[in-house]
N, C-alpha and C. Protein backbone atom coordinates (compact mmCIF):
# COMPACT_ATOMS: atom_id res chain seq x y z
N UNK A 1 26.20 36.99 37.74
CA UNK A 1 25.90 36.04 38.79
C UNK A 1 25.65 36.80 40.08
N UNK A 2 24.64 37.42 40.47
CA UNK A 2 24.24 38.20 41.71
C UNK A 2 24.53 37.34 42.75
N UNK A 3 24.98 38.25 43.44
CA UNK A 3 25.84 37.72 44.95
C UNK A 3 27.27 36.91 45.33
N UNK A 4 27.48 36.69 44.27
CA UNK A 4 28.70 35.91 43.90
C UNK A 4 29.89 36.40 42.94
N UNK A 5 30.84 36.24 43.65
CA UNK A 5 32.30 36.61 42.69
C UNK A 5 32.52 35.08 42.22
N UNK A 6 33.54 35.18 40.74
CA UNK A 6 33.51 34.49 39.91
C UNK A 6 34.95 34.65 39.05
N UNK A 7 35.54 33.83 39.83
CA UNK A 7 37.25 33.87 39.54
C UNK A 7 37.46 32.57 38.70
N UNK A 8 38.25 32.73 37.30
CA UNK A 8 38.17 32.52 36.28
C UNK A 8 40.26 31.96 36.57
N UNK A 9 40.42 30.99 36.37
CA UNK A 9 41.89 30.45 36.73
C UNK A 9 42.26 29.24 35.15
N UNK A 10 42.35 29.57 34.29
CA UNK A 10 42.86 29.05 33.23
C UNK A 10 44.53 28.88 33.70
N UNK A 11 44.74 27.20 33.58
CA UNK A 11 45.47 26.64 34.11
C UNK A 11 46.55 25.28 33.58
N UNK A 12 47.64 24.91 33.54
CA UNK A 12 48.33 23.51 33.37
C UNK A 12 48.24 23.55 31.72
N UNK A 13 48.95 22.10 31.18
CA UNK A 13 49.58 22.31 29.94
C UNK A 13 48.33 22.11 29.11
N UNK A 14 46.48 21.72 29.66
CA UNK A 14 45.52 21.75 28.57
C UNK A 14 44.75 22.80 29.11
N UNK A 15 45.39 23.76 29.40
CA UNK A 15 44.71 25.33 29.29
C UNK A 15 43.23 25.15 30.07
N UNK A 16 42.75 24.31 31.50
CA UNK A 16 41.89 24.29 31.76
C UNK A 16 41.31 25.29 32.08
N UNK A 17 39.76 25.86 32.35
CA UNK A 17 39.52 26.76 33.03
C UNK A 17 38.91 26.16 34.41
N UNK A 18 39.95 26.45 35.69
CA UNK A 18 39.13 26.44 36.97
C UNK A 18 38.14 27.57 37.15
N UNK A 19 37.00 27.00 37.83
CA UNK A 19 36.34 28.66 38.56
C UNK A 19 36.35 28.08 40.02
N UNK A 20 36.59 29.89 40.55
CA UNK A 20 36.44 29.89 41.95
C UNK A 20 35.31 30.63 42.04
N UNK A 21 33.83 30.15 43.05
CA UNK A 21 32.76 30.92 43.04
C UNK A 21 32.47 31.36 44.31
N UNK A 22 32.50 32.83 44.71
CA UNK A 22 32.77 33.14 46.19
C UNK A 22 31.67 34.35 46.51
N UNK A 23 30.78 33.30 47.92
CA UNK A 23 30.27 34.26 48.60
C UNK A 23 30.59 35.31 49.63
N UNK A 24 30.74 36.65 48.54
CA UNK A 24 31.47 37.69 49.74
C UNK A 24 30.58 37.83 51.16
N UNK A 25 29.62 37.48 51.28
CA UNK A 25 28.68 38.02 52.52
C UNK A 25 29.01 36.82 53.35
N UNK A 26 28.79 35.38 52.97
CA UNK A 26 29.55 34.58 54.20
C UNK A 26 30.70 34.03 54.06
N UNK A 27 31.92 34.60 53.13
CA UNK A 27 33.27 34.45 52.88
C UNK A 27 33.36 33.12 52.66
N UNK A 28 32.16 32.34 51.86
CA UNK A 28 32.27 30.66 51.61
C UNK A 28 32.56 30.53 50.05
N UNK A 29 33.28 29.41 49.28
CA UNK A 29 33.28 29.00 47.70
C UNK A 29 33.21 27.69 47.48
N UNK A 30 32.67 27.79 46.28
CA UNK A 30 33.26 26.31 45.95
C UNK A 30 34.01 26.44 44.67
N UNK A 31 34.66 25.38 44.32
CA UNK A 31 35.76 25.26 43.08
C UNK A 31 35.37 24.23 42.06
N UNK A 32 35.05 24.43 41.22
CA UNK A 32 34.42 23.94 40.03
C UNK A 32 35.72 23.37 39.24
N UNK A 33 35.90 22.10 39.03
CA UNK A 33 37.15 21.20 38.05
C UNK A 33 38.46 21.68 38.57
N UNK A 34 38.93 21.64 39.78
CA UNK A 34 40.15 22.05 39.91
C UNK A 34 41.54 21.00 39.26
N UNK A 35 41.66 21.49 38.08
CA UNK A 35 42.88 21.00 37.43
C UNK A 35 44.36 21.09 37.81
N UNK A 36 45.43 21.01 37.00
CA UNK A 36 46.49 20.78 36.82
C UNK A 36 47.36 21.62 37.95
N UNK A 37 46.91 22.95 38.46
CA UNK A 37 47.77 23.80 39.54
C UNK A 37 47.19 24.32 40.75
N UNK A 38 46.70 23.26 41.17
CA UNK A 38 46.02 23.20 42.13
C UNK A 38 46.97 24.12 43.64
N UNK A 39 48.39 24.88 43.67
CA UNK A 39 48.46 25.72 44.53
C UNK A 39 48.29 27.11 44.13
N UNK A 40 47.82 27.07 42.69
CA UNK A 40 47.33 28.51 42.85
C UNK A 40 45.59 28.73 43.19
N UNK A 41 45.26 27.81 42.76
CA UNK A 41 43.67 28.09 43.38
C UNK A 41 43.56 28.23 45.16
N UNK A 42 44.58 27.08 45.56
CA UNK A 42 44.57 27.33 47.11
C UNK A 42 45.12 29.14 47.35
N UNK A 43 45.76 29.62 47.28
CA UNK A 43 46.52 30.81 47.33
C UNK A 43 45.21 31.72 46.44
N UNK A 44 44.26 31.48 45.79
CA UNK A 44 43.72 32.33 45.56
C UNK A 44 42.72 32.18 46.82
N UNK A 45 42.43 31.07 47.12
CA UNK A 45 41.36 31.22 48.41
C UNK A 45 41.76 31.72 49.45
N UNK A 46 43.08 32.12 49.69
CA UNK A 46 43.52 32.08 50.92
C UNK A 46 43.74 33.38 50.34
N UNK A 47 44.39 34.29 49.34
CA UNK A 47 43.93 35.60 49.30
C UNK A 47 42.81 35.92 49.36
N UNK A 48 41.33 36.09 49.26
CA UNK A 48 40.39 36.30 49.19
C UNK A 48 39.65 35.51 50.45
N UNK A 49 40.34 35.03 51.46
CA UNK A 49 39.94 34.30 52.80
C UNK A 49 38.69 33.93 52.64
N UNK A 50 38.69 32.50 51.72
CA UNK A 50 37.25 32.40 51.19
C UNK A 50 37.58 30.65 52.26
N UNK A 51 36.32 30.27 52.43
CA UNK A 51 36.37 28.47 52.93
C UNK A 51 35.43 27.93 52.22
N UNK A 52 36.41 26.88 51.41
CA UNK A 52 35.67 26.01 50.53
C UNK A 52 34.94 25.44 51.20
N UNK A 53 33.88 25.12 50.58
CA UNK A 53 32.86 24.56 50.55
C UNK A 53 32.23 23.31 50.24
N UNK A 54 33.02 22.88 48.82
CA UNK A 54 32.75 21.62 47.91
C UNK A 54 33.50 22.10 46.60
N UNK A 55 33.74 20.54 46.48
CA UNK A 55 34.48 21.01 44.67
C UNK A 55 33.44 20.38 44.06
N UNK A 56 33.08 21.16 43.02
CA UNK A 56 32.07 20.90 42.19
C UNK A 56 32.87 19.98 41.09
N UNK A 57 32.48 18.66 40.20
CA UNK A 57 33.38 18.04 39.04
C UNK A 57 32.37 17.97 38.07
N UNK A 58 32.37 19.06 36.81
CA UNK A 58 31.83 18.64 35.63
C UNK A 58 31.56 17.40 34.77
N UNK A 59 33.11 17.02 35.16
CA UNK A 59 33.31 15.35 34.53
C UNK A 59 34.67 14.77 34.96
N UNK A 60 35.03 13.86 34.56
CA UNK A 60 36.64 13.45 35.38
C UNK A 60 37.54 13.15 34.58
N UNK A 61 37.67 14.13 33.23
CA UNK A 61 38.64 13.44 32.33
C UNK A 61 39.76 14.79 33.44
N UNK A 62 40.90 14.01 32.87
CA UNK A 62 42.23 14.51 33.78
C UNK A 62 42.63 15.59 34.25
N UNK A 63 42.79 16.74 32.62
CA UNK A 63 42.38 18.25 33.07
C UNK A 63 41.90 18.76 34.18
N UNK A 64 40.59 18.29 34.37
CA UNK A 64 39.32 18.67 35.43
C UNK A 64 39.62 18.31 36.93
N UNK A 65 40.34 17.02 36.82
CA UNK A 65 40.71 16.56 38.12
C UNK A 65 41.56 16.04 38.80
N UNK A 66 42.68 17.02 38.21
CA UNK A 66 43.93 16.32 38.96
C UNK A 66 44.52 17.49 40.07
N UNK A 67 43.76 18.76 40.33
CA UNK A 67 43.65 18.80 41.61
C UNK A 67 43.06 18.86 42.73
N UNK A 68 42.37 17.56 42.40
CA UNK A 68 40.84 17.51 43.31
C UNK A 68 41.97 16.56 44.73
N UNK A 69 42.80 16.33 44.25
CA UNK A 69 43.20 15.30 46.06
C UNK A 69 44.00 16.37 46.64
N UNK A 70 44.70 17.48 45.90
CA UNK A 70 45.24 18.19 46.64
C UNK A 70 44.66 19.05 47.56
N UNK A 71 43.56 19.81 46.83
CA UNK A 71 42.46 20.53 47.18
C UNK A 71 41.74 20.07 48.31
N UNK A 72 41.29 19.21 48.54
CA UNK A 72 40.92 18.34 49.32
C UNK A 72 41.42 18.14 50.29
N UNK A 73 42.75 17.61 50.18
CA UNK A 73 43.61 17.30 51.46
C UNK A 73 43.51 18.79 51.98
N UNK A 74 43.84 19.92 51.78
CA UNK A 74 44.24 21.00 51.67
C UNK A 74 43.16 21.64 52.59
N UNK A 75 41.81 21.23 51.95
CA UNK A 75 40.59 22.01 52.92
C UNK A 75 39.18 21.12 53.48
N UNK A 76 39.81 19.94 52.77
CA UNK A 76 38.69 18.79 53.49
C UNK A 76 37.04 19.06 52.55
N UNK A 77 36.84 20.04 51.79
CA UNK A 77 36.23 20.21 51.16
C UNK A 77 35.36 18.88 50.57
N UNK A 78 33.87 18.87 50.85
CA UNK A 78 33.99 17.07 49.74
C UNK A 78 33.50 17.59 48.00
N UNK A 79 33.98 16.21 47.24
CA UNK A 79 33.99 16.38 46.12
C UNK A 79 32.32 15.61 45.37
N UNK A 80 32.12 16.30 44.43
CA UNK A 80 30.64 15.88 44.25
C UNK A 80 31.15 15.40 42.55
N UNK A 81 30.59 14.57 42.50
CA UNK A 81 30.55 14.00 40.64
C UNK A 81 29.73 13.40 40.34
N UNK A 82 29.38 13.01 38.92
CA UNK A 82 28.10 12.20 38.35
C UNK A 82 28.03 10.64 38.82
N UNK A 83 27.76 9.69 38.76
CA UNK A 83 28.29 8.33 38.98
C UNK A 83 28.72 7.69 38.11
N UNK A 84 28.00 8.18 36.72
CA UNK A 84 28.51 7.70 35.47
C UNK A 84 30.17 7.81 35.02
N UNK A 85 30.59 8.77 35.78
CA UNK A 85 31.96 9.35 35.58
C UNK A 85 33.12 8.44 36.73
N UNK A 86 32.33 7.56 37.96
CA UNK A 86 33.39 6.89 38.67
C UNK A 86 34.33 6.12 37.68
N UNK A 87 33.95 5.74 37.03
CA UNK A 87 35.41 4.49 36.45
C UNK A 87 36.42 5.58 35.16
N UNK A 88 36.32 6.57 34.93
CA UNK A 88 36.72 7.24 34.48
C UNK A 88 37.95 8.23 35.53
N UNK A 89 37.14 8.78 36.85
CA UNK A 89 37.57 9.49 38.43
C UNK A 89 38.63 8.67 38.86
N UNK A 90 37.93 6.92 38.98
CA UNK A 90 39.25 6.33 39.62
C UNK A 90 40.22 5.78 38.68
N UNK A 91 40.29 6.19 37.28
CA UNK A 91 40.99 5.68 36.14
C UNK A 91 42.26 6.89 36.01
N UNK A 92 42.49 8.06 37.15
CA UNK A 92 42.70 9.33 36.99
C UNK A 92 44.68 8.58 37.04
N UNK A 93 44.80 7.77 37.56
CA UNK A 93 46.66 7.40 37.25
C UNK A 93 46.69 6.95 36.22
N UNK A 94 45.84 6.24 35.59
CA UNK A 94 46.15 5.77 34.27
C UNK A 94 46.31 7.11 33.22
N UNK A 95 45.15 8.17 33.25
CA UNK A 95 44.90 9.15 32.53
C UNK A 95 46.12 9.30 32.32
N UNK A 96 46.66 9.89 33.77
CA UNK A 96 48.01 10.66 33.79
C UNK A 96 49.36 10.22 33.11
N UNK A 97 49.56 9.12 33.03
CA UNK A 97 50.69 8.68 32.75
C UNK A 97 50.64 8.16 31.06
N UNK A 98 49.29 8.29 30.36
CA UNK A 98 49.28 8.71 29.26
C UNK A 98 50.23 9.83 28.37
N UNK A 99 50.00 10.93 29.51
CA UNK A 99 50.70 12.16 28.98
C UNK A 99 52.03 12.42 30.20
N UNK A 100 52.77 11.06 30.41
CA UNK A 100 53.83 11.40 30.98
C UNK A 100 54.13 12.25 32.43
N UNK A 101 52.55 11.99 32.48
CA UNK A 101 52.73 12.61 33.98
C UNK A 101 52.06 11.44 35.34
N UNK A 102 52.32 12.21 36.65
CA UNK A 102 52.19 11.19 37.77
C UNK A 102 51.14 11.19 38.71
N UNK A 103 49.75 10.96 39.08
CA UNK A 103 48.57 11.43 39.62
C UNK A 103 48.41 10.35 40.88
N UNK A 104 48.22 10.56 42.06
CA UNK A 104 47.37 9.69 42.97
C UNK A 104 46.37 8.72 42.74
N UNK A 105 45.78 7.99 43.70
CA UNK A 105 44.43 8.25 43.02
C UNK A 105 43.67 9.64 43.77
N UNK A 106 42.57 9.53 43.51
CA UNK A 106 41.49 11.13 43.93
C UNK A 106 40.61 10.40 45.36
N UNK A 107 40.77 11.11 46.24
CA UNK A 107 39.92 10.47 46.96
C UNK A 107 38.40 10.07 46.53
N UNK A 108 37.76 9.53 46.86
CA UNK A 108 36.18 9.00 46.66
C UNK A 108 35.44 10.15 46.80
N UNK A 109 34.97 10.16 45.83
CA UNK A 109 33.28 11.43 45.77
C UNK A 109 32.55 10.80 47.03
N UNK A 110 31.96 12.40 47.92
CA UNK A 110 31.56 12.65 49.08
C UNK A 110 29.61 12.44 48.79
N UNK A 111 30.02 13.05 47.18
CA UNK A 111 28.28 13.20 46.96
C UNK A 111 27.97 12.72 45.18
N UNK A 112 27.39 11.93 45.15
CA UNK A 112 27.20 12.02 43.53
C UNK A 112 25.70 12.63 43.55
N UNK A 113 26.38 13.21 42.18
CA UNK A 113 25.65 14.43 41.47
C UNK A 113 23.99 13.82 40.67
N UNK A 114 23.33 14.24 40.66
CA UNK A 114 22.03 13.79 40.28
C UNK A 114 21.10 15.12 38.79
N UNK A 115 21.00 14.16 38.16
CA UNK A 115 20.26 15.35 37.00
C UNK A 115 18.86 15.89 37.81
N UNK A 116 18.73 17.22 37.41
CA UNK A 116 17.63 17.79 38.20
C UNK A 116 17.94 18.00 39.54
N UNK A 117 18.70 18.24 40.46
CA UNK A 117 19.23 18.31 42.05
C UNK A 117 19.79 19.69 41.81
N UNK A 118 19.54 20.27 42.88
CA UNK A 118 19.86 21.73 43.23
C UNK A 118 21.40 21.51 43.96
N UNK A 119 22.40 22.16 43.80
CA UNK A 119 23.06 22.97 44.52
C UNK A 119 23.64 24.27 45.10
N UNK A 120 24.73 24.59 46.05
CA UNK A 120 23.94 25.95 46.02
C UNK A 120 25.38 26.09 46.72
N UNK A 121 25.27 27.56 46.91
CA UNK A 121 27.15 28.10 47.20
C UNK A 121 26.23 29.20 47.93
N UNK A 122 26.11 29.81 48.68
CA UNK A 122 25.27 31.10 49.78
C UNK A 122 23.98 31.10 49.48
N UNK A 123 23.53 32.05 48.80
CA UNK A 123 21.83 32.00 48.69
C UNK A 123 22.32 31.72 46.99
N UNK A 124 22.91 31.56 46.29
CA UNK A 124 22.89 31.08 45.08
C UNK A 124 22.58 29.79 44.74
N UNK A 125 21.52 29.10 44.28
CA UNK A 125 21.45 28.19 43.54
C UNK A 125 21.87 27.60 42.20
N UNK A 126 22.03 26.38 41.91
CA UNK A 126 22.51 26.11 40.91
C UNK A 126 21.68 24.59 40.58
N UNK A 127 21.44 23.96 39.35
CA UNK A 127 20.86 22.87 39.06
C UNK A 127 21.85 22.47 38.01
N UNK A 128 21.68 20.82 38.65
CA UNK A 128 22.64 19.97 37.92
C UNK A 128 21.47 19.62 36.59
N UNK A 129 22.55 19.54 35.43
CA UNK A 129 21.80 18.93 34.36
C UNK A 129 23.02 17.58 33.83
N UNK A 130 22.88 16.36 33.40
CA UNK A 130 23.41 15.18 32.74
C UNK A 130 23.65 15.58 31.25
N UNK A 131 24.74 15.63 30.75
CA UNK A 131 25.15 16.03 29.95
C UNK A 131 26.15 15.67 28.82
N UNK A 132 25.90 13.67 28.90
CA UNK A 132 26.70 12.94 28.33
C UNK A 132 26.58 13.13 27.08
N UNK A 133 27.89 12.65 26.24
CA UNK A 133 28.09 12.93 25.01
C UNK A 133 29.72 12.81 24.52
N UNK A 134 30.22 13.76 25.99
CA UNK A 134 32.05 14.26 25.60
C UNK A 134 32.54 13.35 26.86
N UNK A 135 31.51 12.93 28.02
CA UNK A 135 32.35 12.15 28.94
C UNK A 135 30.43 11.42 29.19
N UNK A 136 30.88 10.35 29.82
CA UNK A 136 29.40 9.34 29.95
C UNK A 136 28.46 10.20 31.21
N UNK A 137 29.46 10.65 32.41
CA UNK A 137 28.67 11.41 33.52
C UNK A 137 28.72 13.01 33.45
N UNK A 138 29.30 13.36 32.47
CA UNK A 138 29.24 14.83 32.35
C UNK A 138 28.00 15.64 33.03
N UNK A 139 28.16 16.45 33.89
CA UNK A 139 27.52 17.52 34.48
C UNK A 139 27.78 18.76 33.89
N UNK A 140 26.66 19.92 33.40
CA UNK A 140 26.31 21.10 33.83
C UNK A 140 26.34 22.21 34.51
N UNK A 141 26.34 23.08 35.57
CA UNK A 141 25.28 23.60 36.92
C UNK A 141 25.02 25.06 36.26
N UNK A 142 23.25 24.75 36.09
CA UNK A 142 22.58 25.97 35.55
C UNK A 142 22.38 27.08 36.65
N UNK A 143 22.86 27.99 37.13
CA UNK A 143 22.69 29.10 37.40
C UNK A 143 22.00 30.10 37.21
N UNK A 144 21.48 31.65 37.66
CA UNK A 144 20.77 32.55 37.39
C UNK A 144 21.71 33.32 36.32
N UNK A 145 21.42 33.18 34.91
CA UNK A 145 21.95 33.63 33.56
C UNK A 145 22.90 33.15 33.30
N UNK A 146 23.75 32.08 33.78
CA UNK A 146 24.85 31.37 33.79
C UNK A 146 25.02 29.91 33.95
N UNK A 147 25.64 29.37 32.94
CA UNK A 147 26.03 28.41 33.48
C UNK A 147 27.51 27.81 33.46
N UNK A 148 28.18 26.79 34.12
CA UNK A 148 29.43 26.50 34.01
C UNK A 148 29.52 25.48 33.37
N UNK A 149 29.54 25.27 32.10
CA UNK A 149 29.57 24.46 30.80
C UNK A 149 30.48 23.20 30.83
N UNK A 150 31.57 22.99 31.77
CA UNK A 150 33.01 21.86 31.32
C UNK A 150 32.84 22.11 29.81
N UNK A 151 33.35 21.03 29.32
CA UNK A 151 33.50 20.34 28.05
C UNK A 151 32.51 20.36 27.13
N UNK A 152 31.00 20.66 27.06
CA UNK A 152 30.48 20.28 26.05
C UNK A 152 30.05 21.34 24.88
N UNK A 153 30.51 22.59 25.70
CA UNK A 153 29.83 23.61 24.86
C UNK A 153 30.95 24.74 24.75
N UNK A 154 31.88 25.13 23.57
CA UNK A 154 32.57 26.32 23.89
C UNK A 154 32.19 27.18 22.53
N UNK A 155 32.89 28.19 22.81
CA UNK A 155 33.00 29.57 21.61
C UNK A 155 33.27 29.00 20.21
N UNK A 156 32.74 28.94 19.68
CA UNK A 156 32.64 27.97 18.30
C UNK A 156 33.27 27.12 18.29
N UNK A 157 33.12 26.12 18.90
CA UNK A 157 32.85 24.76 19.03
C UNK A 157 32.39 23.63 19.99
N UNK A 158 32.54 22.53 20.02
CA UNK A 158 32.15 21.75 20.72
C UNK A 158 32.87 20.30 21.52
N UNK A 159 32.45 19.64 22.41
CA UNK A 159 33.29 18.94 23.17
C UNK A 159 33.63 17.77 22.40
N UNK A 160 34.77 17.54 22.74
CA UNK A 160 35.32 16.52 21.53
C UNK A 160 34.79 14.97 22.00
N UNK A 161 34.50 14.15 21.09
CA UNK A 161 33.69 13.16 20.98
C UNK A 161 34.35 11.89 20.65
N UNK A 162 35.57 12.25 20.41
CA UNK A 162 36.09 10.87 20.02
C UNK A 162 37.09 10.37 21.40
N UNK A 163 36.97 10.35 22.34
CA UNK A 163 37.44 10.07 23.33
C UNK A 163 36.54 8.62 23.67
N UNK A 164 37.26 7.63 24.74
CA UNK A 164 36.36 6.65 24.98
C UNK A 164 35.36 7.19 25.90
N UNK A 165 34.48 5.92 25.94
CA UNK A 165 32.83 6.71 26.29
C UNK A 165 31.90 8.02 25.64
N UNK A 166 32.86 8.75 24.60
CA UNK A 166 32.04 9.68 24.11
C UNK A 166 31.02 9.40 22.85
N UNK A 167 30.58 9.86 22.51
CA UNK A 167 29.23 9.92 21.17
C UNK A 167 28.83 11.59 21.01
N UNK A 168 29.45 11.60 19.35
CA UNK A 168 29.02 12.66 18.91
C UNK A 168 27.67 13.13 18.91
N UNK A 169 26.68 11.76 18.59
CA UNK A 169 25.01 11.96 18.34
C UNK A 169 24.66 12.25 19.89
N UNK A 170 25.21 11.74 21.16
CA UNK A 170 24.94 12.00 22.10
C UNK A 170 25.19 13.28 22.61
N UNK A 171 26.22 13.81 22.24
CA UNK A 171 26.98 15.47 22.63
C UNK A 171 25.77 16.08 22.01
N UNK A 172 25.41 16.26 20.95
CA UNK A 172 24.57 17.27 19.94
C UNK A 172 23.34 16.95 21.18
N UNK A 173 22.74 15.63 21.39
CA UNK A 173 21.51 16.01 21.85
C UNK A 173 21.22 16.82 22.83
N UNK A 174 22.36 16.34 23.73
CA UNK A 174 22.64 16.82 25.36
C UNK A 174 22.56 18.46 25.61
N UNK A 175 23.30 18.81 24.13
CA UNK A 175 23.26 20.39 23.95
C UNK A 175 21.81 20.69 23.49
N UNK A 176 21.36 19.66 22.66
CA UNK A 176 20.07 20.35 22.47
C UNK A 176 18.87 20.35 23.34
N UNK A 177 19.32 19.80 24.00
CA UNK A 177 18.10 19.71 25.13
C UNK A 177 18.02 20.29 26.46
N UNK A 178 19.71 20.20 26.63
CA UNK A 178 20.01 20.88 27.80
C UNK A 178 20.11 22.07 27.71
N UNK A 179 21.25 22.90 26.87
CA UNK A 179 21.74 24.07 26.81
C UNK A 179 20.98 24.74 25.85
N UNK A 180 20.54 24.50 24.79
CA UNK A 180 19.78 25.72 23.60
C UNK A 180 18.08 26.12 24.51
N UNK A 181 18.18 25.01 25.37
CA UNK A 181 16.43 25.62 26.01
C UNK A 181 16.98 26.63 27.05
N UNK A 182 17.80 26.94 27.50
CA UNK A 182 18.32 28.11 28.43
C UNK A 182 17.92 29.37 27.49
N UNK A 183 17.78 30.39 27.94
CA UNK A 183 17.77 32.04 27.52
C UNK A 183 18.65 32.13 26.79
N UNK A 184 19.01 33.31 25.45
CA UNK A 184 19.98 33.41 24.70
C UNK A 184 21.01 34.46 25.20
N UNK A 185 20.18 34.88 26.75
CA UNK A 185 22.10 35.87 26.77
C UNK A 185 22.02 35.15 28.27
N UNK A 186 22.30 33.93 28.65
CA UNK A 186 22.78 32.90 29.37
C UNK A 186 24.11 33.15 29.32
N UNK A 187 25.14 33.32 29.95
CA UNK A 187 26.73 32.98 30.33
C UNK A 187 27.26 31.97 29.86
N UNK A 188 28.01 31.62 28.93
CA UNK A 188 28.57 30.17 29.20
C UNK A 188 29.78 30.26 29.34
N UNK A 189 30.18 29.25 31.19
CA UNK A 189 31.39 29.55 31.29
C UNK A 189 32.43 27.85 31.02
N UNK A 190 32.73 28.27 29.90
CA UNK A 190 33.52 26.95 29.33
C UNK A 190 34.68 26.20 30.18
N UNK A 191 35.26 25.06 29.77
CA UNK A 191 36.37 24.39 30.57
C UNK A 191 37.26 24.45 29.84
N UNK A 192 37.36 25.47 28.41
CA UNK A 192 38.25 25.89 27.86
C UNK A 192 38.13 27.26 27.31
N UNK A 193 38.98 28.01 27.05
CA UNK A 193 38.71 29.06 25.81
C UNK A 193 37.72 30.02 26.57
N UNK A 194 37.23 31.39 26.07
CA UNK A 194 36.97 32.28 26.51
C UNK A 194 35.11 31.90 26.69
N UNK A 195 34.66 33.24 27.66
CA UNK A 195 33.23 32.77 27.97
C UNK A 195 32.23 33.20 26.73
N UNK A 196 31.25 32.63 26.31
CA UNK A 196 30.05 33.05 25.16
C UNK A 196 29.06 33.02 25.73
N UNK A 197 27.95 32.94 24.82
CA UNK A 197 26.98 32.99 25.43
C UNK A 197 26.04 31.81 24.69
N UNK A 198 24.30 31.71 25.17
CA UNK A 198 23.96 30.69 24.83
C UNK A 198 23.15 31.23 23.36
N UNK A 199 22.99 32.47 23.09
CA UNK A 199 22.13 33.30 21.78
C UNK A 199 23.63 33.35 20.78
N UNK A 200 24.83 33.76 21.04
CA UNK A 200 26.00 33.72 20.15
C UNK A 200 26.50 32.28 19.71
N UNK A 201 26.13 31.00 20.44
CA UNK A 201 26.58 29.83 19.61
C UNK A 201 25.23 29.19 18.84
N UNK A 202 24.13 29.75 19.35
CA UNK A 202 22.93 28.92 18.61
C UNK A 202 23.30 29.79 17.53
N UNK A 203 23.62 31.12 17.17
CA UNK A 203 23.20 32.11 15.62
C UNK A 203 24.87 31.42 14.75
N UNK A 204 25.87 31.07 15.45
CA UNK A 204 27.10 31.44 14.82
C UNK A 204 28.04 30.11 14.97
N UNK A 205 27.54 29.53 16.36
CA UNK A 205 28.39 28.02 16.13
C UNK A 205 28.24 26.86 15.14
N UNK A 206 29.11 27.05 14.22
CA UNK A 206 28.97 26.11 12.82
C UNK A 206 28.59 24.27 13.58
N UNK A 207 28.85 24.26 14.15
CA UNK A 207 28.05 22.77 14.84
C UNK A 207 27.22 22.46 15.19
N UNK A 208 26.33 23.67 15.31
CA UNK A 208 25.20 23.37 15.66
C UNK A 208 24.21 24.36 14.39
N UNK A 209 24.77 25.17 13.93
CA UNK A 209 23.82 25.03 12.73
C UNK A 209 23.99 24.26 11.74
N UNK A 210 25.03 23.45 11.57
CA UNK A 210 24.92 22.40 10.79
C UNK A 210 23.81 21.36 11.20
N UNK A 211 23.99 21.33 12.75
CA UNK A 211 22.86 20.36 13.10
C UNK A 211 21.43 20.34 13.30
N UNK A 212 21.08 21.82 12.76
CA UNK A 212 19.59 22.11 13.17
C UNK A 212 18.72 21.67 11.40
C-alpha cells in the first residue's frame, strides 16, 4: 500500500481484524471496523500521533462495530456505512445482548457509503464496491493492490451466509464480480484470519472452485 502504514489489530472474543491506515507524511488515519477493544486502537493512534480521519464500516454486524461510539466520542471522527446496513447499525444493542454483552446505540453514520465512490486517507485512494451476500450493505474499499475485504472473502473460505439478511447465491456473486475481477496478487485484508491474496483463493479456495 504506497504511502500508507497499515496496522493490523485482531481483537475481542470474535477475533476481529481492525485496521489502522496511516498517513505518515500528514500524520492523518482512518480505522476500518473498529470492534470489540476499542482502547487499544485509540492508544495505538495516540502512539503513532496519527488524527483520525473517518471510520470506515465494511458492514455492521457487531464484531465490526461495537467500537465505533467509543471511537467517535473519543476523536469526533465521522462514521461512513452502506445504507443497506442502517437497520442492522441501529440493531447494534440487540446484537449485543445476544451474546451476553451490553452496547449503546452507535451514533448515526456521518456519510453513507455508495458503490463506485472514491475514498481516500492522504493521496491514497480507495473505491467502494457493494458487496451483499454475508450482510445486505456490505462494503469493500479497493485500493492500489489491496483491498480490505470485512466478511466476504477469507483464506480458504468464505463469509458466512446463514445469518439474517444473508444469501449464499448472493455472497458467491458479489465475489464474483467484485473480487475475482481484481489482479491475482491483490492483498486481501480479511475481517478475520490471516491476509491472502486474490490469485491464492481463486487457484485453492474450495468455494469457489466448487463454484466455477
Amino acid at each position: 500500500m504506497p504511502e500508507l502504514d497499515c496496522v493490523t489489530i485482531p481483537n475481542g472474543q470474535f477475533v476481529e481484524n481492525c485496521y489502522l491506515l496511516g498517513d505518515r507524511e500528514h500524520g492523518e488515519a482512518v480505522i476500518v471496523d473498529p470492534g470489540e477493544e476499542a482502547e487499544r486502537f485509540l492508544a495505538e493512534l495516540e502512539q503513532r500521533r496519527w488524527r483520525l480521519q473517518a471510520i470506515w464500516l465494511t458492514h455492521a454486524h457487531i464484531d465490526h462495530i461495537l467500537g465505533v461510539g467509543t471511537v467517535h466520542d473519543a476523536t469526533g471522527a465521522p462514521v461512513y456505512l452502506h445504507p443497506a446496513d442502517q437497520p442492522l447499525y441501529q440493531n447494534l444493542p440487540a446484537q449485543a445482548a445476544q451474546f451476553g454483552l451490553h452496547a449503546a446505540m452507535p451514533p448515526p453514520p456521518d456519510r453513507w457509503l455508495q458503490h463506485g465512490e472514491t475514498v481516500s486517507i492522504g493521496e491514497s485512494a480507495f473505491t467502494v464496491r457493494h458487496t451483499p451476500g454475508h450482510a445486505p450493505g456490505h462494503v469493500i474499499f479497493v485500493g492500489d493492490g489491496v483491498v480490505l475485504g470485512g466478511d466476504v472473502l477469507f483464506q480458504g473460505s468464505i463469509g458466512r451466509s446463514d445469518l439474517p439478511g444473508a444469501d449464499g447465491a448472493v455472497l458467491l456473486a458479489s465475489i464474483r464480480r467484485e473480487m475475482l475481477s481484481l489482479p491475482d496478487d491483490t492483498v486481501v485484508l480479511p475481517g478475520h484470519g490471516p491476509q491472502t491474496t486474490i490469485g491464492q483463493e481463486r487457484r485453492t479456495n474450495p468455494f469457489l472452485i466448487y463454484d466455477q
